[in-house]
N, C-alpha and C. Protein backbone atom coordinates (compact mmCIF):
# COMPACT_ATOMS: atom_id res chain seq x y z
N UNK A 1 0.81 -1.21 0.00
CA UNK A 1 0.00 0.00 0.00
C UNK A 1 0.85 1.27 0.00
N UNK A 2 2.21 0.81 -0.37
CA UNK A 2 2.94 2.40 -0.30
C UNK A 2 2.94 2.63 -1.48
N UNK A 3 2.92 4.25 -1.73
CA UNK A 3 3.22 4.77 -3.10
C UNK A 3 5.09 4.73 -3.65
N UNK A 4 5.04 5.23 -4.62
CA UNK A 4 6.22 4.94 -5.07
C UNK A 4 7.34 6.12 -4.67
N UNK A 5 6.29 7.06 -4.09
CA UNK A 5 7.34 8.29 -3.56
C UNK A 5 8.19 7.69 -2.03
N UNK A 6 6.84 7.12 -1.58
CA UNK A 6 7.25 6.29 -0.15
C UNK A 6 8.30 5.56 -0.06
N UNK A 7 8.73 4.74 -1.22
CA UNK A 7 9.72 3.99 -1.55
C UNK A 7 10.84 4.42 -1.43
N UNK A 8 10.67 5.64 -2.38
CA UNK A 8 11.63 6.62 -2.56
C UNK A 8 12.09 6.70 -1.14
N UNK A 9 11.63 7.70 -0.28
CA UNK A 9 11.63 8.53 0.77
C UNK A 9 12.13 7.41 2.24
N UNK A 10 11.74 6.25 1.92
CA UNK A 10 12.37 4.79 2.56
C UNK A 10 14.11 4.74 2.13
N UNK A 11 13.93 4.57 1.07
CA UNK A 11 15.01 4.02 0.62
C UNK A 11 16.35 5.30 0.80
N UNK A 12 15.69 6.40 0.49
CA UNK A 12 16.90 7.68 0.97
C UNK A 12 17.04 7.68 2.77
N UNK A 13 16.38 7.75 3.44
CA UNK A 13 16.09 7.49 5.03
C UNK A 13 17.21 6.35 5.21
N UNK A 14 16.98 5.74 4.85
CA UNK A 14 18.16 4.09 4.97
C UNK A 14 19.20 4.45 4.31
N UNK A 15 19.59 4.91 3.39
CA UNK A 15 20.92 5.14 3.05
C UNK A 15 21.01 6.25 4.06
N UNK A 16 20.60 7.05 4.27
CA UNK A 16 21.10 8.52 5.32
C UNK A 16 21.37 7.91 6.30
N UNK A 17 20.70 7.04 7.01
CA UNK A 17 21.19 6.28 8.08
C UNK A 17 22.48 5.49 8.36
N UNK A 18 22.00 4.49 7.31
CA UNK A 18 23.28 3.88 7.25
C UNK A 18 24.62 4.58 6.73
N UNK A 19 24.63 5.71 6.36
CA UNK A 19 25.79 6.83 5.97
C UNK A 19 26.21 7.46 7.54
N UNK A 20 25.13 7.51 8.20
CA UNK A 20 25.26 8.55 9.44
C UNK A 20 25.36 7.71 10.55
N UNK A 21 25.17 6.34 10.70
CA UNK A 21 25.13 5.17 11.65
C UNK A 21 24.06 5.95 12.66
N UNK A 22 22.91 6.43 12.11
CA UNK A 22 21.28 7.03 12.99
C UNK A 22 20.25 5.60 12.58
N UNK A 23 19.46 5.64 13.85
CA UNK A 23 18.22 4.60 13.52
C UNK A 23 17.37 5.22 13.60
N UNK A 24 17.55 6.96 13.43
CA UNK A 24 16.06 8.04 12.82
C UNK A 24 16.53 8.43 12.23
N UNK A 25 15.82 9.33 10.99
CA UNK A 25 16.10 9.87 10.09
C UNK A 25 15.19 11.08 9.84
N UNK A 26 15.64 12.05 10.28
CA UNK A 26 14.41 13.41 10.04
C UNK A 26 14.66 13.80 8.41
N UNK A 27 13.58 13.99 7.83
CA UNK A 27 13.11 14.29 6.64
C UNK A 27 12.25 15.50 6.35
N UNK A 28 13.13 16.98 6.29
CA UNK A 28 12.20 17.88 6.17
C UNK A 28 11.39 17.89 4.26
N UNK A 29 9.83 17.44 4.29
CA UNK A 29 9.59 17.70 3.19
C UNK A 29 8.36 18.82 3.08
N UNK A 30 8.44 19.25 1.71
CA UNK A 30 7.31 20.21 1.27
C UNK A 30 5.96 19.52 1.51
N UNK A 31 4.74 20.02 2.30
CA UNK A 31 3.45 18.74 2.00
C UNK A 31 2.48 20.55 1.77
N UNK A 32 1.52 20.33 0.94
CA UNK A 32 0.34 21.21 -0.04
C UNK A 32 -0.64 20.34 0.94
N UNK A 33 -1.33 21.67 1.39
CA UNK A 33 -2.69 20.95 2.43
C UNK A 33 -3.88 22.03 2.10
N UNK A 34 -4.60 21.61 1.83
CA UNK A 34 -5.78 22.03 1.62
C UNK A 34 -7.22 21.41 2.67
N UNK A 35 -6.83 21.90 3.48
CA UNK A 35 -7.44 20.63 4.51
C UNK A 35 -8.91 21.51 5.32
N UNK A 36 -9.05 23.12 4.94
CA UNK A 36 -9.83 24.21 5.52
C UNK A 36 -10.80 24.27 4.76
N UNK A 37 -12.13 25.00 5.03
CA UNK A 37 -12.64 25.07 4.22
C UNK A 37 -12.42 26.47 3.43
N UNK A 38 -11.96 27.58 3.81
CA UNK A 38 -11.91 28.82 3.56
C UNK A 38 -10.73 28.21 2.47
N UNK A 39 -9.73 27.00 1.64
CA UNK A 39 -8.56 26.62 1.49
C UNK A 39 -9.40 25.96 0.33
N UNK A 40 -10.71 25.53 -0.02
CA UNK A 40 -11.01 24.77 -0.39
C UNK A 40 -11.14 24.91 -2.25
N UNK A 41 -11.55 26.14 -2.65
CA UNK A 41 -11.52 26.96 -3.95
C UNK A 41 -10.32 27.90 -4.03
N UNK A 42 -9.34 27.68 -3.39
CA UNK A 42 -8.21 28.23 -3.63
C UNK A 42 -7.55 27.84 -4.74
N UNK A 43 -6.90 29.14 -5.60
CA UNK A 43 -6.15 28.39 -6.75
C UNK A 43 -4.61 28.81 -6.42
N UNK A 44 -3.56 28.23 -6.66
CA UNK A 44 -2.29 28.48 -6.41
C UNK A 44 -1.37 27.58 -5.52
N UNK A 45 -0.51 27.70 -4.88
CA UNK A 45 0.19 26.66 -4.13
C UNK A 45 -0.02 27.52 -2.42
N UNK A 46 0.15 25.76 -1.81
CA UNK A 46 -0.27 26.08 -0.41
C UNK A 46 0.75 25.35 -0.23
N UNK A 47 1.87 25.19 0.61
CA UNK A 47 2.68 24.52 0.82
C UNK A 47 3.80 24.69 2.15
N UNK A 48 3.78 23.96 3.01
CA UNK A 48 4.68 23.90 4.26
C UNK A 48 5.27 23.02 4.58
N UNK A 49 6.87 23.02 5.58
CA UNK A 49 7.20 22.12 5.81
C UNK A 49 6.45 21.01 6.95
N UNK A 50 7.08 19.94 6.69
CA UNK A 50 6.31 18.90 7.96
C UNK A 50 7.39 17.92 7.72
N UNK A 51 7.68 17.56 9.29
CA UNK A 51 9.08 16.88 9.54
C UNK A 51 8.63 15.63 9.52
N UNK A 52 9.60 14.41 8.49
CA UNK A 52 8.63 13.32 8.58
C UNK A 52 10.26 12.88 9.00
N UNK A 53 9.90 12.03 10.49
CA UNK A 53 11.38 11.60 11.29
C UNK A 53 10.78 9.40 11.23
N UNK A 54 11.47 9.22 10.19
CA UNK A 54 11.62 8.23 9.96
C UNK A 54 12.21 7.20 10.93
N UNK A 55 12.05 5.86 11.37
CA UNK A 55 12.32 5.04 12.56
C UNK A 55 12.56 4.00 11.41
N UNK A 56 14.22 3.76 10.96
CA UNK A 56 14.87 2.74 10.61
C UNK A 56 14.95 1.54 11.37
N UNK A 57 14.71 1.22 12.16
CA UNK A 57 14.78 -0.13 13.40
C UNK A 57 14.33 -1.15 12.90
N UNK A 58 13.97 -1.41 11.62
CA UNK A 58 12.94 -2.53 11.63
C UNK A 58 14.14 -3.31 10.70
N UNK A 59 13.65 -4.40 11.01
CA UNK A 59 14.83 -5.63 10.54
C UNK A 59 14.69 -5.64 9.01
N UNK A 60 13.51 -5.41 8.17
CA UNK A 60 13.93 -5.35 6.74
C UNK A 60 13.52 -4.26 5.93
N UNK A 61 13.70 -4.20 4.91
CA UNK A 61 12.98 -2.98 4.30
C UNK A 61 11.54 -2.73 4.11
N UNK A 62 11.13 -3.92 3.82
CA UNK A 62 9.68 -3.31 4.26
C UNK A 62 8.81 -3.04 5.19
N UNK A 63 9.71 -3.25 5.90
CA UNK A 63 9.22 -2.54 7.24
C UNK A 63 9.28 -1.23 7.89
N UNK A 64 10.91 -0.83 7.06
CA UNK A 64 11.03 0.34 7.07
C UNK A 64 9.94 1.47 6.12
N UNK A 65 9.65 0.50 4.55
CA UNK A 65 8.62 1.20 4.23
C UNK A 65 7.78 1.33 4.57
N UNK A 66 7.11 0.57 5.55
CA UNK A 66 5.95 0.88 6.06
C UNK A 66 6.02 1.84 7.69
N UNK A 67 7.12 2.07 7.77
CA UNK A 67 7.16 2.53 9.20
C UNK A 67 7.34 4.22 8.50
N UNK A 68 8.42 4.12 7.25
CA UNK A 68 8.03 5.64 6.43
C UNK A 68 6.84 6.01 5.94
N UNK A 69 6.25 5.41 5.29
CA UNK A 69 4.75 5.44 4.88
C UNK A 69 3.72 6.34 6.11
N UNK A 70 3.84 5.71 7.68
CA UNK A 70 2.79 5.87 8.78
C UNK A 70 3.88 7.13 9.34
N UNK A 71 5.18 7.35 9.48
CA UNK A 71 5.60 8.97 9.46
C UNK A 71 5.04 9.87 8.74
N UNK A 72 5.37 9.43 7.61
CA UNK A 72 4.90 10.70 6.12
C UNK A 72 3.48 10.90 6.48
N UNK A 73 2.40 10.10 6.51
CA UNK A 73 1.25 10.33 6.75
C UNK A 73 1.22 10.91 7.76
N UNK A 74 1.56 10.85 8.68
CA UNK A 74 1.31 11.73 10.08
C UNK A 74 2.18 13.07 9.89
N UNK A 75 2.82 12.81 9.65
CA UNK A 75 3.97 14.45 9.35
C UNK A 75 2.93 15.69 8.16
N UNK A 76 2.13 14.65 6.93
CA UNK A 76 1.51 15.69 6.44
C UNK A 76 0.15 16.34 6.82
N UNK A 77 -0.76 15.17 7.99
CA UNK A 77 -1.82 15.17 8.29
C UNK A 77 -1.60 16.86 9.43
N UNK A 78 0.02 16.88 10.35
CA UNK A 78 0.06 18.02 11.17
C UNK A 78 0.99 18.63 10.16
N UNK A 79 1.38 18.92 9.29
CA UNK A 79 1.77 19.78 8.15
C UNK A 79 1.33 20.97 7.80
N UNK A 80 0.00 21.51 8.76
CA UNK A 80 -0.40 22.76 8.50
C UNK A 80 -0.07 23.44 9.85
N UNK A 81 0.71 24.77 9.96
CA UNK A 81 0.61 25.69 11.25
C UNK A 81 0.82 27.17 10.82
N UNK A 82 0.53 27.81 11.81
CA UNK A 82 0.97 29.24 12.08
C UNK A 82 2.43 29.04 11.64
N UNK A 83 3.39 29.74 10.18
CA UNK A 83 4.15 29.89 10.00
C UNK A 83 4.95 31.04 10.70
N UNK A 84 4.35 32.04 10.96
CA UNK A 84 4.89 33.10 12.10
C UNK A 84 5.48 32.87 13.09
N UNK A 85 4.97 31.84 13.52
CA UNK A 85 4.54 31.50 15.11
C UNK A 85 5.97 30.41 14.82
N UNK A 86 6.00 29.48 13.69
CA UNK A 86 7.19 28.58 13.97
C UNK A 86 8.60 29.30 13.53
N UNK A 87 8.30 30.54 12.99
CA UNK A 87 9.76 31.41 12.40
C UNK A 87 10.32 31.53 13.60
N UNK A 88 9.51 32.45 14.53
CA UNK A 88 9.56 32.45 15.88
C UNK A 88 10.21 31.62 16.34
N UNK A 89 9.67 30.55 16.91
CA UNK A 89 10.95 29.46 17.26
C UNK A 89 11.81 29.02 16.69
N UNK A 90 11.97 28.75 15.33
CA UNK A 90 13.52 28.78 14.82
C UNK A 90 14.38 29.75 14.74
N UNK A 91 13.84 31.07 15.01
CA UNK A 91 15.27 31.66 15.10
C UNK A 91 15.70 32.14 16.76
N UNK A 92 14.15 31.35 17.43
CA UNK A 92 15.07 31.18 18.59
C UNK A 92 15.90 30.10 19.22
N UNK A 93 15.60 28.71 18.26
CA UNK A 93 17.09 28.04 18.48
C UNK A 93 18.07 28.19 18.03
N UNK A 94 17.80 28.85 16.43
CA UNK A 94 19.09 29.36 16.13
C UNK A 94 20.03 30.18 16.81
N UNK A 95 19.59 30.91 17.34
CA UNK A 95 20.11 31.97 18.35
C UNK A 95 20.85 31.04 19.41
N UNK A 96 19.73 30.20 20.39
CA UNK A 96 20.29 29.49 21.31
C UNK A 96 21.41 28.52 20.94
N UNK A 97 21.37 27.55 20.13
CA UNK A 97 22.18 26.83 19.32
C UNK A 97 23.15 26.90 18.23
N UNK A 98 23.38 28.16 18.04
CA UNK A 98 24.10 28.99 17.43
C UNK A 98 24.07 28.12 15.85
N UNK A 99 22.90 28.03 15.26
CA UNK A 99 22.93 27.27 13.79
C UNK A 99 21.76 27.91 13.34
N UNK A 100 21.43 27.40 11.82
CA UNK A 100 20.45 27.85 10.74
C UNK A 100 20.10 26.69 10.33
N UNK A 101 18.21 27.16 10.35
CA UNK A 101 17.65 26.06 9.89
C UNK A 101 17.85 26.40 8.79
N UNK A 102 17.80 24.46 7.78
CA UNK A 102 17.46 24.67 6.38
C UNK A 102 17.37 23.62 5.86
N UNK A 103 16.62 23.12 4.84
CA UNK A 103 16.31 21.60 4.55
C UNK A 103 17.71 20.86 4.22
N UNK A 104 18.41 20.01 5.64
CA UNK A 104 19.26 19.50 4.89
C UNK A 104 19.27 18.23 4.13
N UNK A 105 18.39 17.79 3.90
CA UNK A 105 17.83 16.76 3.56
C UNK A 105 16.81 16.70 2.95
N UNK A 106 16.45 16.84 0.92
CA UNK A 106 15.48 16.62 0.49
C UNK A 106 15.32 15.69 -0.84
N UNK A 107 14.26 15.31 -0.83
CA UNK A 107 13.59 14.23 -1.85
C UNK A 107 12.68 15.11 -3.09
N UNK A 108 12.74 15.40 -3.56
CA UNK A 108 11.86 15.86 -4.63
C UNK A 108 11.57 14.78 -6.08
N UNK A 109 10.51 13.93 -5.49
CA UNK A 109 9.91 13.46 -6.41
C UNK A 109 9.37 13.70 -8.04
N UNK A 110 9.66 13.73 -8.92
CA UNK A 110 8.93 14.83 -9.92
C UNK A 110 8.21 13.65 -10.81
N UNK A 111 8.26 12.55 -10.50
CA UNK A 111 8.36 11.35 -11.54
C UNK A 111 6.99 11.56 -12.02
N UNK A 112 5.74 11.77 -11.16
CA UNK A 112 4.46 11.74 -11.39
C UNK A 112 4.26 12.73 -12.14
N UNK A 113 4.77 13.98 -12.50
CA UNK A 113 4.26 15.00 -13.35
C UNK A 113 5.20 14.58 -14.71
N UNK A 114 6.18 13.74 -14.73
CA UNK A 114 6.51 13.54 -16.12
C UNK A 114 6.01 12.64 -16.93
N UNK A 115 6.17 13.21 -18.37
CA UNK A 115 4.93 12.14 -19.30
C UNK A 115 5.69 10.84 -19.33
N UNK A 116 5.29 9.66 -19.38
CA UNK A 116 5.07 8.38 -19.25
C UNK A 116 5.24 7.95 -20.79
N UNK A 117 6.60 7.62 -21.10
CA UNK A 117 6.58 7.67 -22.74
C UNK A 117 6.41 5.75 -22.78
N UNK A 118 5.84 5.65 -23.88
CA UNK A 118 5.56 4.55 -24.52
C UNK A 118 6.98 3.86 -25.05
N UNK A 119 7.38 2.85 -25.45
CA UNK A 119 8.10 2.27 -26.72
C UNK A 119 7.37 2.35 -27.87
N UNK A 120 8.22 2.96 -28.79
CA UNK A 120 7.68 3.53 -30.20
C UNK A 120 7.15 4.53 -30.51
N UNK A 121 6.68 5.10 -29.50
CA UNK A 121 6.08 7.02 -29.94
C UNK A 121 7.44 7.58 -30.08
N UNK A 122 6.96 8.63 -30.21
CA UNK A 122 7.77 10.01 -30.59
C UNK A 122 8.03 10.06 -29.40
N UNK A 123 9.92 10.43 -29.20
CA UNK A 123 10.52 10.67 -28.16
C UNK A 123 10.85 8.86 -27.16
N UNK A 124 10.44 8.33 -27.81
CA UNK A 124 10.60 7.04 -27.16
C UNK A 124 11.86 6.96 -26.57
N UNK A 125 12.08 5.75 -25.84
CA UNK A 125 13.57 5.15 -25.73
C UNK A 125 13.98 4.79 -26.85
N UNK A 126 15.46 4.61 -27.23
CA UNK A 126 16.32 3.68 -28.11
C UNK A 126 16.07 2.56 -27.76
N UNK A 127 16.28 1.74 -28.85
CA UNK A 127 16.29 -0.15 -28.64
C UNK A 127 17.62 -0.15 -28.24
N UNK A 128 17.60 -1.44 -27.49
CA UNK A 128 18.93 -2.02 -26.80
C UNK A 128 19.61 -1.82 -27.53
N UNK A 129 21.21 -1.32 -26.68
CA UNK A 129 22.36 -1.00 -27.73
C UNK A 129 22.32 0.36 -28.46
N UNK A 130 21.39 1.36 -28.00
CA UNK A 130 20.98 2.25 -28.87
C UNK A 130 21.83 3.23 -27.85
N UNK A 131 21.86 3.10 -26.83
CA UNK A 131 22.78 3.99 -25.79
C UNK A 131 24.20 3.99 -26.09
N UNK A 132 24.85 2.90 -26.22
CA UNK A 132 26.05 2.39 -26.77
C UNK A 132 26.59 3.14 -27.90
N UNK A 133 25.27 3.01 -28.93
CA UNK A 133 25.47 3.54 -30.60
C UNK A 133 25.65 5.20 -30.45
N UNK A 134 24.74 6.06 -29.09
CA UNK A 134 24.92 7.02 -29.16
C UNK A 134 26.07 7.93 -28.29
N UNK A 135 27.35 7.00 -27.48
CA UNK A 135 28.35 7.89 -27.45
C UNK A 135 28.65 9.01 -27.58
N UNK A 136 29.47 8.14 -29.12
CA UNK A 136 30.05 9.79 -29.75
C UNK A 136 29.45 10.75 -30.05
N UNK A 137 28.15 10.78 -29.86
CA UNK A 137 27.06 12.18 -30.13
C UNK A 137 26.96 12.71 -28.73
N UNK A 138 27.37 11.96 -27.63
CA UNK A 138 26.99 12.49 -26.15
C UNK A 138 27.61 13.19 -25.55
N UNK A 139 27.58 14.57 -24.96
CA UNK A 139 28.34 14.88 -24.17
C UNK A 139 27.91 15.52 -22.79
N UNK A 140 28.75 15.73 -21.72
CA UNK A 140 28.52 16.17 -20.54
C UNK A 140 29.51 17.42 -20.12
N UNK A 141 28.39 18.36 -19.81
CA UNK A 141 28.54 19.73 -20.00
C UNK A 141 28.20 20.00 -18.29
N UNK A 142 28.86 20.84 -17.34
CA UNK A 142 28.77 21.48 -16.60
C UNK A 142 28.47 22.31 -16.02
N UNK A 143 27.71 23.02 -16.09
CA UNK A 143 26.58 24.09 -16.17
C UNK A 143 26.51 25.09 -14.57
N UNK A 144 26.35 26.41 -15.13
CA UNK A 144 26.52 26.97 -13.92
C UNK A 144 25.11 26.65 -12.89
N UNK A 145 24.96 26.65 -11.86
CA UNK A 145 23.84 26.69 -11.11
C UNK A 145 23.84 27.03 -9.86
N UNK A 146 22.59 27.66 -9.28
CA UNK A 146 22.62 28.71 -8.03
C UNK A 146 23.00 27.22 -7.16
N UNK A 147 23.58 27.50 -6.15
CA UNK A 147 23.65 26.35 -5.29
C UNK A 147 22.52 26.03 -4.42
N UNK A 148 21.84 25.24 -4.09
CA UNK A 148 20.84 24.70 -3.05
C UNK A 148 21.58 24.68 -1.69
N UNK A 149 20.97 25.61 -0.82
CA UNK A 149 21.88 25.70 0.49
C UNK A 149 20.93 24.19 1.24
N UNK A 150 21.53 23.06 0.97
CA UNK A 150 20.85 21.75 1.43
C UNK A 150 22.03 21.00 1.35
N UNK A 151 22.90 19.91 2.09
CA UNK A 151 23.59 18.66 2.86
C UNK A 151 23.23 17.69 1.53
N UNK A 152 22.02 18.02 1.49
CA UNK A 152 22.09 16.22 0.54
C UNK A 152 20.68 16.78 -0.01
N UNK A 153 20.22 16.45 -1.47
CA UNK A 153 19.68 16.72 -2.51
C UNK A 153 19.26 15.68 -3.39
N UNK A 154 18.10 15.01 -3.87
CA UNK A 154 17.78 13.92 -4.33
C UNK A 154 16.39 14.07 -5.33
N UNK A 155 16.92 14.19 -6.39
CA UNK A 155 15.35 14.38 -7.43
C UNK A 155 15.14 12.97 -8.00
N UNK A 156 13.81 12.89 -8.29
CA UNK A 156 13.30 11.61 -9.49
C UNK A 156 12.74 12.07 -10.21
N UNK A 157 13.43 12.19 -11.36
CA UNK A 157 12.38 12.54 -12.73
C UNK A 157 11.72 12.32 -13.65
N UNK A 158 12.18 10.56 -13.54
CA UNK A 158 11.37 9.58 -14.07
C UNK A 158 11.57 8.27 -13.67
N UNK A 159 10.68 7.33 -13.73
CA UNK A 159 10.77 6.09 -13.61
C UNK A 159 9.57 5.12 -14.44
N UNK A 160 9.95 4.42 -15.18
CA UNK A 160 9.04 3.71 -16.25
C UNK A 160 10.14 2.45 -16.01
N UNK A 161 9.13 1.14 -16.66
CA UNK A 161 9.81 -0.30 -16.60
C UNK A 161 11.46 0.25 -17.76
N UNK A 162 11.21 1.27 -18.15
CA UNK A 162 12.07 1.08 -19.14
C UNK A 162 13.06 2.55 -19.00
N UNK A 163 13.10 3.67 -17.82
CA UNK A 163 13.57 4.83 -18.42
C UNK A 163 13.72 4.97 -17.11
N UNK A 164 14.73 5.87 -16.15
CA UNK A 164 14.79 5.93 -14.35
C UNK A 164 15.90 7.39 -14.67
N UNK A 165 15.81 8.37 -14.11
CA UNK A 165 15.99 9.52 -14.48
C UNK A 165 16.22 9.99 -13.02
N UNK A 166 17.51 10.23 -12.42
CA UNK A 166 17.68 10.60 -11.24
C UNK A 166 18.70 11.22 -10.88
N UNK A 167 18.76 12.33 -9.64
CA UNK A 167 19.57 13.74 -9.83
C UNK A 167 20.06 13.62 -8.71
């Protein structure tokens, strides 16, 4: 019953762990709640953080997915607050703790908003060996980009039986 972001969001939690030797894993993600009624004909983005603190302990992975799965759900269900009110307290631990909050740790899923290409349409994959054939036409270019003030950074931009696109 987990989605495939869950997977995701499992499977980064467990490597962070096992990178960090932690059997939690806090996960600051973006969650869109529309959960008011005054919220309900709203057009535009609604969006806040909600800490989903993952509990690696479980002897296999799917347990861990399912123990991420019942975080994430609970992290987005209280995902709505007074943003004022929590600035407020982060910059009074910052102060006390002499640090800055900031997502060091994110997942950005995108896989679901990308189109879902077929074999044989337009834009398809190459047939086997077709990666191989295209080498010498390939290159990798370096590109300037603003930096993400974030520790660790993780996109999916696609995933099909046949195409996995990851940043």
């Amino acid at each position: 019953r987990a989605s495939q972001s869950v997977v995701f969001l499992a499977a980064l939690a467990t490597l962070l762990g096992l990178r960090t030797d932690n059997d939690r894993c806090p996960i600051t993600s973006l969650c869109a709640n529309r959960v008011t009624p005054a919220s309900r004909d709203y057009v535009g983005t609604i969006a806040q953080d909600a800490l989903i603190a993952v509990d690696l302990t479980a002897e296999t992975f799917d347990g861990i997915i399912r123990a991420t799965r019942t975080a994430a759900l609970a992290a987005y269900y209280h995902g709505q607050y007074d943003a004022e009110s929590l600035w407020q307290v982060i910059a009074r631990v910052n102060d006390d703790r002499g640090t800055e909050f900031q997502r060091d740790c994110v997942l950005n899923d995108l896989s679901a908003a990308a189109p879902q290409v077929q074999p044989g349409q337009a834009g398809s994959l190459p047939e086997p060996g077709g990666a191989a054939n295209a080498i010498g036409d390939t290159r990798l270019v370096w590109t300037d980009t603003d930096p993400r003030p974030v520790l660790f950074y993780f996109e999916v931009f696609r995933l099909t039986p046949h195409d996995v696109s990851l940043s």
